[in-house]
Protein backbone atom coordinates (compact mmCIF):
# COMPACT_ATOMS: atom_id res chain seq x y z
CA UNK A 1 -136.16 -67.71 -30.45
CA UNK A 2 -135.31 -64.80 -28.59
CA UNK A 3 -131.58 -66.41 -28.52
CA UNK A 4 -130.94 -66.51 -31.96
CA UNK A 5 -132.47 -62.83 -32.03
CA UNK A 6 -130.04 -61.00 -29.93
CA UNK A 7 -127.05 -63.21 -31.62
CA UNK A 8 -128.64 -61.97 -35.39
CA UNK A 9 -128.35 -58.43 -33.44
CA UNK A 10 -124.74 -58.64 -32.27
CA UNK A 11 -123.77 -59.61 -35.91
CA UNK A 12 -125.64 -56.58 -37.12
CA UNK A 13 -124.06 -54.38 -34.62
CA UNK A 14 -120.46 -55.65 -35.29
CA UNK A 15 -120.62 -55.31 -39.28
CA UNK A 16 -122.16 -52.03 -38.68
CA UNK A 17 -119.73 -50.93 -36.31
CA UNK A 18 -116.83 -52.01 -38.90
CA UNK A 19 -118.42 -49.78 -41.60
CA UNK A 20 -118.84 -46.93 -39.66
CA UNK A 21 -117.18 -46.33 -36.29
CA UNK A 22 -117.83 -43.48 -35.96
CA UNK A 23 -121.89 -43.78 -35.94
CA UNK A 24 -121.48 -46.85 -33.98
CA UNK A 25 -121.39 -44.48 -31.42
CA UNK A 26 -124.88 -42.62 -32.15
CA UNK A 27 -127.40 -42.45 -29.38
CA UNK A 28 -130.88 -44.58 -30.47
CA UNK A 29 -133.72 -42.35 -31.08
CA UNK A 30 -135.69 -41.61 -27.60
CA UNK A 31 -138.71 -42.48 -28.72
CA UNK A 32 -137.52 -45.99 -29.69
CA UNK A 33 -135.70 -46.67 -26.78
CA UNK A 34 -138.29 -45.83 -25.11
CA UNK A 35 -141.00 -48.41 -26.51
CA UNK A 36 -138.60 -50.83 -26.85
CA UNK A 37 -137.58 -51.22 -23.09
CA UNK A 38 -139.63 -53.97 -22.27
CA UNK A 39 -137.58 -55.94 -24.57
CA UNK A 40 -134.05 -56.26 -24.26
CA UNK A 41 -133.79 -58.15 -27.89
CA UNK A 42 -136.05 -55.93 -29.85
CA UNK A 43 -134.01 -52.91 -28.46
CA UNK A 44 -130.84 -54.36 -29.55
CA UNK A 45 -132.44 -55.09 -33.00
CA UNK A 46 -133.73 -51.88 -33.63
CA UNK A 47 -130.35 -49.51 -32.55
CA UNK A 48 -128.16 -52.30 -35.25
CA UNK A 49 -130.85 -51.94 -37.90
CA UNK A 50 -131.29 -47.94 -37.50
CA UNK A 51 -126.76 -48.02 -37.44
CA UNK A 52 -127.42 -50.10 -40.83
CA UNK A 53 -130.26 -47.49 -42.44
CA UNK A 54 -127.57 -44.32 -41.24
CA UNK A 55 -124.84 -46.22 -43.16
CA UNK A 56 -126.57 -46.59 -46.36
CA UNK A 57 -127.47 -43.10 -46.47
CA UNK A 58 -124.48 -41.33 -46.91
CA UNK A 59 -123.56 -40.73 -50.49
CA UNK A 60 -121.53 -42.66 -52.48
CA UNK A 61 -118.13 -41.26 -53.74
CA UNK A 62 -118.21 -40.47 -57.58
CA UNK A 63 -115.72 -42.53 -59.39
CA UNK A 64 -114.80 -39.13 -61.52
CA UNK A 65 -114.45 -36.90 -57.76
CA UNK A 66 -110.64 -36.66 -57.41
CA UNK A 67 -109.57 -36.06 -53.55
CA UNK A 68 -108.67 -32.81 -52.95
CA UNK A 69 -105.29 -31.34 -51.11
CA UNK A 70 -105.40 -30.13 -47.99
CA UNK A 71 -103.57 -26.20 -48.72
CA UNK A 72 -102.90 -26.38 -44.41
CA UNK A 73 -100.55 -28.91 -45.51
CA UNK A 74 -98.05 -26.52 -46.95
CA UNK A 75 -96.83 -24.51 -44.17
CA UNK A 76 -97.03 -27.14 -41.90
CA UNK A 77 -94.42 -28.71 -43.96
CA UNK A 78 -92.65 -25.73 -44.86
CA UNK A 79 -92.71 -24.11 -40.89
CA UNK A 80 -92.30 -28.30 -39.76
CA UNK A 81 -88.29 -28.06 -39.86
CA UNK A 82 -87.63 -24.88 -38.24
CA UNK A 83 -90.40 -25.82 -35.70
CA UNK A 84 -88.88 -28.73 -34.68
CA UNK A 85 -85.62 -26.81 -34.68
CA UNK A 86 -86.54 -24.48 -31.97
CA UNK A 87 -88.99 -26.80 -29.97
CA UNK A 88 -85.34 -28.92 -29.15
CA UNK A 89 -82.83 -26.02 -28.81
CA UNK A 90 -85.79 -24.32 -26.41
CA UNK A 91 -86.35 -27.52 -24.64
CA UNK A 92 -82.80 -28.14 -24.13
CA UNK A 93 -82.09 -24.34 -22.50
CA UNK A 94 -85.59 -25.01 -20.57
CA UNK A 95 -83.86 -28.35 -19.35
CA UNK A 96 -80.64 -26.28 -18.68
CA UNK A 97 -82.05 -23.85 -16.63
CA UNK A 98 -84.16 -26.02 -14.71
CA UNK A 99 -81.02 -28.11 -13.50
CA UNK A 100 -79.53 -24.98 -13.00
CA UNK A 101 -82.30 -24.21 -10.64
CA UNK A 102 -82.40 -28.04 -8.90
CA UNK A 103 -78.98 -27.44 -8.10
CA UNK A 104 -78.74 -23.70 -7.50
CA UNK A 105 -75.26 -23.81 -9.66
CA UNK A 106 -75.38 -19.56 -9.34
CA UNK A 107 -75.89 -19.51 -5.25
CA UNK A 108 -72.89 -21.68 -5.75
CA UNK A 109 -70.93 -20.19 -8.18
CA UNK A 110 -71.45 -16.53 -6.71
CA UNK A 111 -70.54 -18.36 -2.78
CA UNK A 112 -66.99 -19.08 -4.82
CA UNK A 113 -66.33 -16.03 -6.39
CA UNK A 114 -67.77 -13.83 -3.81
CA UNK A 115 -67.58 -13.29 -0.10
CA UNK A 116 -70.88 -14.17 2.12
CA UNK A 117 -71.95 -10.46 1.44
CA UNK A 118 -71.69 -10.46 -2.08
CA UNK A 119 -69.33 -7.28 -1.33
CA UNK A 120 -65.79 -8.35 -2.73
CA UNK A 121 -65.05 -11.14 -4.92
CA UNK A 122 -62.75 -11.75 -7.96
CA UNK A 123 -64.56 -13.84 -11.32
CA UNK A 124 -63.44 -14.96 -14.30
CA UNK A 125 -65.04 -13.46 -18.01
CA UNK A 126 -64.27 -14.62 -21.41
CA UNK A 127 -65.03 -13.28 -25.05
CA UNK A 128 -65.15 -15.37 -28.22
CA UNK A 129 -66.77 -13.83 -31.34
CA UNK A 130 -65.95 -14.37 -35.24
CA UNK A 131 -62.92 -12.67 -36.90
CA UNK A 132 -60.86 -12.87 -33.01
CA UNK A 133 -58.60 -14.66 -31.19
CA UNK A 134 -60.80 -15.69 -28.23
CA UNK A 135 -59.93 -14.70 -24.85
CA UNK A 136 -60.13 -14.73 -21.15
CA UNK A 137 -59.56 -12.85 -18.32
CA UNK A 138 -60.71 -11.91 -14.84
CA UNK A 139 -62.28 -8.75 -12.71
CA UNK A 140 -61.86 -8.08 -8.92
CA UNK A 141 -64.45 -6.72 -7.32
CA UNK A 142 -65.44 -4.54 -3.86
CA UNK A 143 -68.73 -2.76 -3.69
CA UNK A 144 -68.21 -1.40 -0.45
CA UNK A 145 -64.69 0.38 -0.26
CA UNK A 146 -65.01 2.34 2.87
CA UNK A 147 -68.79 2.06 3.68
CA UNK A 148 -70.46 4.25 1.63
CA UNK A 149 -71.21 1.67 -1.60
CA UNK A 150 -67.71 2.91 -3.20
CA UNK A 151 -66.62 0.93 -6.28
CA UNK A 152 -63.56 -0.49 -7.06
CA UNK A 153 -62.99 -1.75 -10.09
CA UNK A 154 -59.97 -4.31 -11.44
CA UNK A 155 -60.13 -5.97 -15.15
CA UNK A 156 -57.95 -8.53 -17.05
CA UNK A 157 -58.12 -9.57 -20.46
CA UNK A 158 -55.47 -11.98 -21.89
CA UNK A 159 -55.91 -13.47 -26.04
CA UNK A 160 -51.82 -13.44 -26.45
CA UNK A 161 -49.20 -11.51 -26.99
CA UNK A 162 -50.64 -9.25 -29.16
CA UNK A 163 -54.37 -9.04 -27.68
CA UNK A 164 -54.35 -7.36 -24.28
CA UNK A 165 -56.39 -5.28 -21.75
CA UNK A 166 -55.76 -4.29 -18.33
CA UNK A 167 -58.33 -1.56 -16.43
CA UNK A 168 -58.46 -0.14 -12.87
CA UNK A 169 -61.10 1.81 -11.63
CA UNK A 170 -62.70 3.40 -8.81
CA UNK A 171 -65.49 5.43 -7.68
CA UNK A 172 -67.47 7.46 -5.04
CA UNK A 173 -70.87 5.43 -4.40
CA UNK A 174 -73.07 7.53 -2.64
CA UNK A 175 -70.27 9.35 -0.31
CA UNK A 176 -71.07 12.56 -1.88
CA UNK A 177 -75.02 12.17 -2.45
CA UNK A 178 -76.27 13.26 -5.35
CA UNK A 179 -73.19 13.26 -7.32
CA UNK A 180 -70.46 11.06 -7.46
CA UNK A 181 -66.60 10.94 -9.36
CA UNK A 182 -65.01 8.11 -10.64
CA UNK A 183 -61.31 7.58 -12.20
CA UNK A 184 -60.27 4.62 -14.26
CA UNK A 185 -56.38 3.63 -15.98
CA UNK A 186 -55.99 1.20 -18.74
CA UNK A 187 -53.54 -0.30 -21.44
CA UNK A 188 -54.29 -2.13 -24.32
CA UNK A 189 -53.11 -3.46 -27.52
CA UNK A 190 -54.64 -5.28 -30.09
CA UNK A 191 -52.32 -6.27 -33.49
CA UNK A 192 -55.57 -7.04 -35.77
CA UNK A 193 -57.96 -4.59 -35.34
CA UNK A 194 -60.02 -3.97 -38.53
CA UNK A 195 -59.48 -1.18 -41.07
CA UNK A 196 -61.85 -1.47 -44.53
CA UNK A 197 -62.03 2.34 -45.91
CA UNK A 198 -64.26 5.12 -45.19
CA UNK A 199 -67.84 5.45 -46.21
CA UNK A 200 -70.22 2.80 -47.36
CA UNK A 201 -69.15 1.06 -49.93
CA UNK A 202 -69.30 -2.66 -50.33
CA UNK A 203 -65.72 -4.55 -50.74
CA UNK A 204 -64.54 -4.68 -54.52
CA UNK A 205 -65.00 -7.65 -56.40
CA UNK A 206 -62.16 -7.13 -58.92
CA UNK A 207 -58.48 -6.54 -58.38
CA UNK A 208 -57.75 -2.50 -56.82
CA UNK A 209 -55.66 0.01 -57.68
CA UNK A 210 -53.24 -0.31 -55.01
CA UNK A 211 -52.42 1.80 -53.00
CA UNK A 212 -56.20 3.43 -52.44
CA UNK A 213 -57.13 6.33 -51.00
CA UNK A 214 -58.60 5.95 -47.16
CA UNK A 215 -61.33 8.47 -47.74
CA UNK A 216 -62.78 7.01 -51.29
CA UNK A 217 -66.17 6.35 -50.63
CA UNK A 218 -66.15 3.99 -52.99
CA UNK A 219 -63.25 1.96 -52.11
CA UNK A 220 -63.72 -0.59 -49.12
CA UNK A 221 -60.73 -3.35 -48.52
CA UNK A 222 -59.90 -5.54 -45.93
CA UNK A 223 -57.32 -4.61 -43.78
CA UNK A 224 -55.75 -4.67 -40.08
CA UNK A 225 -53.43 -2.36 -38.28
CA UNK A 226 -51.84 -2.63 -34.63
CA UNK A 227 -52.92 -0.13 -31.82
CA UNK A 228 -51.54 0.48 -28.80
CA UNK A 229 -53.16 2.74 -25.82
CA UNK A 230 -52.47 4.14 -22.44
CA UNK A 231 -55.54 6.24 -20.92
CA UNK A 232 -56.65 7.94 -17.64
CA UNK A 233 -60.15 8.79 -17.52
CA UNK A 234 -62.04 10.74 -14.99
CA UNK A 235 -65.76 11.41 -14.98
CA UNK A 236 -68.17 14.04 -12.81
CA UNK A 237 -71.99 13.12 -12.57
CA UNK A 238 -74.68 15.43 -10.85
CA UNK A 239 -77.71 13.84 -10.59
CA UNK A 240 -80.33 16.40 -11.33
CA UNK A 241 -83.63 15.19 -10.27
CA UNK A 242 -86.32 13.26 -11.76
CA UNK A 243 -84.47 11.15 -13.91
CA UNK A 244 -82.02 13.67 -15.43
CA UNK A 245 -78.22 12.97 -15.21
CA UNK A 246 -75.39 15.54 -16.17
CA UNK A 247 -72.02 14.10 -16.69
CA UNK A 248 -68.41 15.58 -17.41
CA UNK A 249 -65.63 13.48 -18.50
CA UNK A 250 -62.53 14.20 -19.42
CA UNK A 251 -59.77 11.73 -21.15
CA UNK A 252 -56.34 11.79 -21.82
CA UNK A 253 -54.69 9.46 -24.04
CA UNK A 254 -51.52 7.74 -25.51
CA UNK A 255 -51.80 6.15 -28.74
CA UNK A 256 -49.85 4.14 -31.47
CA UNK A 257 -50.91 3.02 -34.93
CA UNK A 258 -48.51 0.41 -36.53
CA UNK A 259 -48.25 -2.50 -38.24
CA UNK A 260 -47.06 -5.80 -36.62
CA UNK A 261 -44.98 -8.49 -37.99
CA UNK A 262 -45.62 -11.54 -40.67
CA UNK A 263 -48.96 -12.61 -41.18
CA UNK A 264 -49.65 -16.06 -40.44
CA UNK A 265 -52.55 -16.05 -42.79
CA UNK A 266 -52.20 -15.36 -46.50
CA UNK A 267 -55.65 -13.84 -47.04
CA UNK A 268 -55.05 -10.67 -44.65
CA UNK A 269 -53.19 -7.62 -45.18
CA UNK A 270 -51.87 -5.01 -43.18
CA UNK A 271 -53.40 -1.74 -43.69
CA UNK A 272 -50.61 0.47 -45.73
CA UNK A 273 -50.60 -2.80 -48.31
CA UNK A 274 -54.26 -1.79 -48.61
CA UNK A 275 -54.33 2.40 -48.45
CA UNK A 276 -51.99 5.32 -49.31
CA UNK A 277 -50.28 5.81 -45.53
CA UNK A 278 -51.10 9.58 -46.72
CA UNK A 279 -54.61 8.91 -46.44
CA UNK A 280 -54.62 7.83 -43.10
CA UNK A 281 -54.64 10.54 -40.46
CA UNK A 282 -53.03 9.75 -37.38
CA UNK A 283 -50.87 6.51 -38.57
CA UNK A 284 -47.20 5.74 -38.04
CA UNK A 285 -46.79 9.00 -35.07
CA UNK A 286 -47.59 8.90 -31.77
CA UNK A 287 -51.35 10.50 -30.78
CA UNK A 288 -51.19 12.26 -27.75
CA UNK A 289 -54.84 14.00 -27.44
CA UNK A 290 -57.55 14.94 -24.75
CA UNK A 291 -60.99 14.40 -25.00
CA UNK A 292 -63.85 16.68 -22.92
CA UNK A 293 -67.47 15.66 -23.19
CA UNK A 294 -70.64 16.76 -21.65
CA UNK A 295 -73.54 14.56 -21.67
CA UNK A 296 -77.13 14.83 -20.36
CA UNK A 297 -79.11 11.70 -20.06
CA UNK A 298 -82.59 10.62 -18.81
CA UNK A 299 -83.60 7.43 -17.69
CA UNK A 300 -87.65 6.44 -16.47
CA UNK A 301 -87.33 2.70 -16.66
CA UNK A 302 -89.44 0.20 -14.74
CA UNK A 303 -89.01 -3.95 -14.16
CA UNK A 304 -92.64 -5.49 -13.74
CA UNK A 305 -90.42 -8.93 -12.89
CA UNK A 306 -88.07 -8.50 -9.93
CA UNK A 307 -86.17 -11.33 -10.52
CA UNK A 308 -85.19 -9.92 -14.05
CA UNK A 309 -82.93 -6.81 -14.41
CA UNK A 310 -83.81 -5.62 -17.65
CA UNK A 311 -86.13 -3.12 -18.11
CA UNK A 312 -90.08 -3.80 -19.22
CA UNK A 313 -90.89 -0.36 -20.13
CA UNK A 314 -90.39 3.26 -19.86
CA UNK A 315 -87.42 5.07 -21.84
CA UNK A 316 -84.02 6.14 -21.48
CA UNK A 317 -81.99 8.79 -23.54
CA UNK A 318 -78.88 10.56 -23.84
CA UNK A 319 -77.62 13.66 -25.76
CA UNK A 320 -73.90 14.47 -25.84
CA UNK A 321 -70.93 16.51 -27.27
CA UNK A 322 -66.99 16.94 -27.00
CA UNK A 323 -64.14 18.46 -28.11
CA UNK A 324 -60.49 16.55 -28.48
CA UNK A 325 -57.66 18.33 -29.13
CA UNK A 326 -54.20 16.90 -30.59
CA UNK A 327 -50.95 18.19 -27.87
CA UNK A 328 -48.83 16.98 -31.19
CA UNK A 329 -48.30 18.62 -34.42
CA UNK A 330 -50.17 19.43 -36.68
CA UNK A 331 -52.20 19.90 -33.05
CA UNK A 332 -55.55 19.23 -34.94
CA UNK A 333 -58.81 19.70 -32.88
CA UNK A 334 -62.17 18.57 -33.80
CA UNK A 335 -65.75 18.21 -31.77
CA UNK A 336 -68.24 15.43 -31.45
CA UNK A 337 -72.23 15.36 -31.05
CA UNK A 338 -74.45 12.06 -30.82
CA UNK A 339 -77.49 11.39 -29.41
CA UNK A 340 -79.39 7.88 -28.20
CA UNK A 341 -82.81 7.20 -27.72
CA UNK A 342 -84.12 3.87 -26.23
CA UNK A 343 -87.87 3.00 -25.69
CA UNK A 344 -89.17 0.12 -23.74
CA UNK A 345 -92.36 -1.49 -24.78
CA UNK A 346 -94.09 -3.73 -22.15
CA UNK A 347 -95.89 -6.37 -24.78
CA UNK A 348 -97.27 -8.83 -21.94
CA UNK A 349 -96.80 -9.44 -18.25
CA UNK A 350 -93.75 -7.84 -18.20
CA UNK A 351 -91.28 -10.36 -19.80
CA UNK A 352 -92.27 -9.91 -23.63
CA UNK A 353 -90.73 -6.46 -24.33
CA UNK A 354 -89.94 -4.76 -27.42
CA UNK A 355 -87.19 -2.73 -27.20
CA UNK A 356 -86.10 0.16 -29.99
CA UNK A 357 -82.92 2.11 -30.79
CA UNK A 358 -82.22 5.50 -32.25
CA UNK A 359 -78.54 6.58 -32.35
CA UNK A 360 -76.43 8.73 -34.15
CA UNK A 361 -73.19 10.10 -33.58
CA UNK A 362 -70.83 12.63 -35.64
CA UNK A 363 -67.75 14.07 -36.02
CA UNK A 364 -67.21 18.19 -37.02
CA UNK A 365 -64.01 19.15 -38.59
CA UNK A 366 -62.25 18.51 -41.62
CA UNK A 367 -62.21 15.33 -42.77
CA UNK A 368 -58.59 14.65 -43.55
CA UNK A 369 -57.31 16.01 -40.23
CA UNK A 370 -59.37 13.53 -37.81
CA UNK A 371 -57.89 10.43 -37.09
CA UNK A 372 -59.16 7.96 -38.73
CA UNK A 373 -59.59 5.77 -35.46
CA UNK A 374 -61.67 8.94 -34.14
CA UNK A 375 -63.86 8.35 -36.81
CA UNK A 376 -67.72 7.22 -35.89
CA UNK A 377 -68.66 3.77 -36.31
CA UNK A 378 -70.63 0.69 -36.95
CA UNK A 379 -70.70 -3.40 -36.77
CA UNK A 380 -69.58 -6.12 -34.42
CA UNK A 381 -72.01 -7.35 -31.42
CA UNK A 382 -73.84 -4.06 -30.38
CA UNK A 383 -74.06 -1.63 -32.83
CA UNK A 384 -75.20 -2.94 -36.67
CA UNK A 385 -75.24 -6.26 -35.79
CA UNK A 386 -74.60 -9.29 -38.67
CA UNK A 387 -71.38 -7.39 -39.65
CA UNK A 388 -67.78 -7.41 -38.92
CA UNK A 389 -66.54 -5.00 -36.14
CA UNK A 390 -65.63 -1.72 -37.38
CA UNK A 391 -66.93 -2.89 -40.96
CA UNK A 392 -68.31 0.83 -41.36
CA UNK A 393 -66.95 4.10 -40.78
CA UNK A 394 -67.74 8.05 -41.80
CA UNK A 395 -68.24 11.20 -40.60
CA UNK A 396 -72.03 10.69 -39.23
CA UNK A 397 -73.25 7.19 -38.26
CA UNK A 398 -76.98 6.08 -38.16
CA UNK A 399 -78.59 3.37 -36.53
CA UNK A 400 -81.98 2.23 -36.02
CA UNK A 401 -82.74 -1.27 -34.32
CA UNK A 402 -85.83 -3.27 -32.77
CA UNK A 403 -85.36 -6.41 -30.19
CA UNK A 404 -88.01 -8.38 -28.93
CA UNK A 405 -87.32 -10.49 -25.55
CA UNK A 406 -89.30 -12.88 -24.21
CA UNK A 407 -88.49 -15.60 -21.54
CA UNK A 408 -87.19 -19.06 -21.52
CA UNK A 409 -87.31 -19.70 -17.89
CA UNK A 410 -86.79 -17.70 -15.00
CA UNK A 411 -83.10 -16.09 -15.18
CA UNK A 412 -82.89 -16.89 -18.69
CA UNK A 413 -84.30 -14.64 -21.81
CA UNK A 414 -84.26 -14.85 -25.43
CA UNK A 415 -84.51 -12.27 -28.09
CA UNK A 416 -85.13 -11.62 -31.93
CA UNK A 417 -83.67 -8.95 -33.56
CA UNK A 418 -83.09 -6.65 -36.69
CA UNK A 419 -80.69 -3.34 -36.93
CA UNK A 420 -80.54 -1.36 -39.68
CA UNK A 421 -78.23 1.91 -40.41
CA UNK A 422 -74.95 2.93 -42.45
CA UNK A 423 -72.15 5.48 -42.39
CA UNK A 424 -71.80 8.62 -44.32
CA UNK A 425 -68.91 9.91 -45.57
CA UNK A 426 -70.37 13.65 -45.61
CA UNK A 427 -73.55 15.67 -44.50
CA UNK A 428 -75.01 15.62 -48.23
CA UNK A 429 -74.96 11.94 -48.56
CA UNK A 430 -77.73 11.45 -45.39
CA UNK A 431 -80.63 9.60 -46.29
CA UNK A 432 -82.38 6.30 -46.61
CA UNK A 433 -80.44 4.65 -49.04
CA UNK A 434 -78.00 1.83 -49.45
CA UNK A 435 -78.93 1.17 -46.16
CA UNK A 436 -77.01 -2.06 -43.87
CA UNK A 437 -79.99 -4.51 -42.63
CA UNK A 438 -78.72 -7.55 -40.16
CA UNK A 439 -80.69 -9.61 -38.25
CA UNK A 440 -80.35 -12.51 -35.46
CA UNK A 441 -81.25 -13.72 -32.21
CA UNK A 442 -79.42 -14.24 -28.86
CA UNK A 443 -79.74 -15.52 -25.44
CA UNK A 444 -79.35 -13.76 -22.02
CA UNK A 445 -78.49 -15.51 -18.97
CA UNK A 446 -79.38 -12.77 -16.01
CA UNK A 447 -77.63 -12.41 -12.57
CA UNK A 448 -79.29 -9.54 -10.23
CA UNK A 449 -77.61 -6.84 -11.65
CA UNK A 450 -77.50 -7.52 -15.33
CA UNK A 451 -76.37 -10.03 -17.70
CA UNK A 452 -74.22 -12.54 -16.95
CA UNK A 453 -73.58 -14.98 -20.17
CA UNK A 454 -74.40 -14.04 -24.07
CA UNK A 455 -74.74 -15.78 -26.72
CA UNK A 456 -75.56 -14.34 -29.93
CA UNK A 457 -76.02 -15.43 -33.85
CA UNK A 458 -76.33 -12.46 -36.64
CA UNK A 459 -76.12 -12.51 -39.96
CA UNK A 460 -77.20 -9.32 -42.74
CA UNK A 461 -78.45 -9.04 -46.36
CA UNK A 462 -75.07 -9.23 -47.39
CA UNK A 463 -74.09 -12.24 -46.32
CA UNK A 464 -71.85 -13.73 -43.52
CA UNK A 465 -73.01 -15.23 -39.93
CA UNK A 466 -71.39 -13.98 -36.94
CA UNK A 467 -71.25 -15.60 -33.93
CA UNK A 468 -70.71 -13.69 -30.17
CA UNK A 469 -70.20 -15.45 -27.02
CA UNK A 470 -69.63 -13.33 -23.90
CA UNK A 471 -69.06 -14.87 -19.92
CA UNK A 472 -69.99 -11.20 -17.60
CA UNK A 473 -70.81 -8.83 -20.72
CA UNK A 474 -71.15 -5.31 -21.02
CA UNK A 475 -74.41 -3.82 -23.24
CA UNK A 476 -73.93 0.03 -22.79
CA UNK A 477 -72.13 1.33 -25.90
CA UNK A 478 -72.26 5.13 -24.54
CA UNK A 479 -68.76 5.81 -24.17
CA UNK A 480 -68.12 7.50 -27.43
CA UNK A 481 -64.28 7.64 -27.48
């Protein structure tokens, strides 16, 4: 009897369990188990009947009671694609790095390209972004001239014929304390650089009156012209205490604006095709000039993770003005004022850090005497980012930017971030409208001085992705010449 009891029970308990798993689990009333300890059977029989009793009593679905949609379905499916998008890019860097790491590939690469002190060492750099040839090149190093942390300073950059740099420079390190002089020489010549009016105004859509004039504001074509520069450059900096910096630079320069020979491609133009050559101060005669600029800067910047250069918080800001003056007729003379101001938010454990940008810079004179090269502007990979290089020109340029950073893994950092500004062809135009909004994000690999690799994507309201890939870049866009 008590057999066939406890198989009836098992029965029980397994249809039970098939109609509700989940209950199947429940715990048997105490007081039940409790009187029914004495017999195995009867304990059995009374947890399947009480599973049966719970199973009955849930209510019944209405045969009019439609199911109803889940709403957290829709941005999971809507946030599902770019989720997945940046869970394998990330995972892929995170794998990256972490070979990177296994197999110390910088220790290596730094033991090539540098001596065992890290002092002297010669490594190669390259630059690829959209609308240039790419190039490459290499810099020679020595942080240690004659023992007192002097700098010198070699630089190569090769894209062809027609794309060329070459720098040399040297400095003082800390032989004369608080201060310290430095004196560079370069050429270069570029044969596409980028010319598209003055002002603001977006590119026409129908066919121009050609030629225009350069200083329409509302004209705006694509163009290129051909430069070609020999400079000397020295600079003075007194460091005054508690942050402050005063600097005095003075540059001398040798310049050509030309055109070049056939276009290989059908859709460019060379810039007097474009623009009255009447209109364009400074093009077709040699510009022989000299530039003199004072600039005070402060700088209270602090890293809360060693092993990362960039800053987590504090601020840094610089004020400047100059004066160039033509040595060639008509001997035209002009001055320049700007001012940057950078603050550093520390957003969590010192690796999420939200940095802003406020920068302006201007030109005072008349208009039609500066040369238009000489003219403040904006676009390309650090200033107004999502547009072409040199996409915007004018008198006074504005710019206003926020980047969040945050980390990948340890020497390598990602960031978000939007820019918005625009140029202005006079002081009466300033203000908030028509203004240029881009946007993007970019990667940082980090050595321990600064940034070693960058890659960047940026793209703007108006259309157009950009993409910026730099091997040993440089971020500081203070040298206003």
């Amino acid at each position: 009897m008590g057999r066939r009891l406890r198989c009836g029970a098992f029965w029980v308990a397994l249809i039970a369990g098939l109609v509700s798993p989940a209950r199947a689990q429940e715990k048997p009333d105490a007081n039940a188990a409790a009187e029914s300890t004495s017999e195995p059977g009867a304990q059995e029989t009374e947890a399947a009947h009480a599973r049966v009793r719970s199973t009955d009593a849930r209510p019944l679905a209405r045969p009019d009671q439609r199911p109803t949609l889940d709403l957290r379905l829709v941005p999971r499916v809507l946030l599902g694609i770019p989720r997945l998008v940046l869970r394998v890019s990330t995972g892929a860097l995170i794998q990256g790095s972490k070979f990177e790491r296994d197999h110390r590939l910088r220790q290596r690469a730094e033991s090539l390209f540098f001596d065992e002190r890290r002092i002297f060492g010669v490594f190669p750099t390259a630059f690829v972004e959209t609308g240039f040839t790419p190039s490459i090149g290499a810099r020679l190093v020595h942080r240690d001239l004659f023992g007192e942390r002097e700098h010198l300073l070699m630089r190569a950059g090769y894209a062809g014929v027609g794309r060329q740099i070459y720098e040399l420079g040297i400095d003082s390190g800390q032989a004369l304390g608080g201060g310290q002089l430095s004196l560079e020489a370069g050429y270069e010549v570029h044969d596409s650089r980028p010319f598209y009016g003055v002002g603001n105004a977006d590119r026409l859509q129908t066919a121009p009156s050609l030629p225009m004039d350069a200083l329409d504001p509302e004209s705006a074509e694509s163009s290129i012209y051909r430069s070609e520069e020999v400079h000397i450059e020295g600079k003075a900096l007194s460091r005054l205490g508690g942050g402050f910096q005063l600097q005095l630079k003075q540059l001398l320069r040798h310049r050509e604006l030309s055109e070049g020979g056939n276009l290989a491609e059908p859709d460019r133009a060379w810039i007097t095709a474009r623009y009255d050559p009447n209109t364009l101060t400074g093009f077709g005669a040699p510009l022989r000039d000299s530039y003199n600029e004072l600039a005070l800067s402060y700088s209270h910047l602090e890293r809360s993770r060693p092993f990362l250069p960039l800053p987590s918080s504090g601020i840094r800001a610089r004020v400047w003005g100059g004066f160039q003056a033509e040595f060639l007729r008509p001997h035209s003379s002009f001055g320049r004022v700007g001012f940057e101001l950078q603050p550093f938010f520390d957003l969590y454990r010192g690796d999420r850090v939200l940095l802003l940008r406020l920068r302006s810079s201007a030109v005072i004179g008349e208009l039609h005497t500066i040369p238009f090269v000489d003219l403040p502007q904006l676009g390309g990979s650090l200033l107004l980012r999502g547009y072409r290089r040199d996409r915007f020109r004018g008198r006074i340029t504005a710019l206003g930017s926020a980047e969040y950073r945050y980390p990948v893994q340890e020497r390598l950092s990602a960031y978000l971030f939007v820019d918005a500004g625009r140029a202005y062809r006079d002081l009466q135009d300033l203000g908030f409208s028509d203004l240029r909004l881009g946007y993007g994000a970019g990667l940082h690999w980090m050595g321990h001085t600064g940034a070693r690799f960058r890659l960047q994507l940026a793209s703007s309201i108006d259309g157009g992705l950009f993409f910026h890939m730099r091997l040993n870049p440089s971020d500081d866009p203070s040298d206003t010449h």
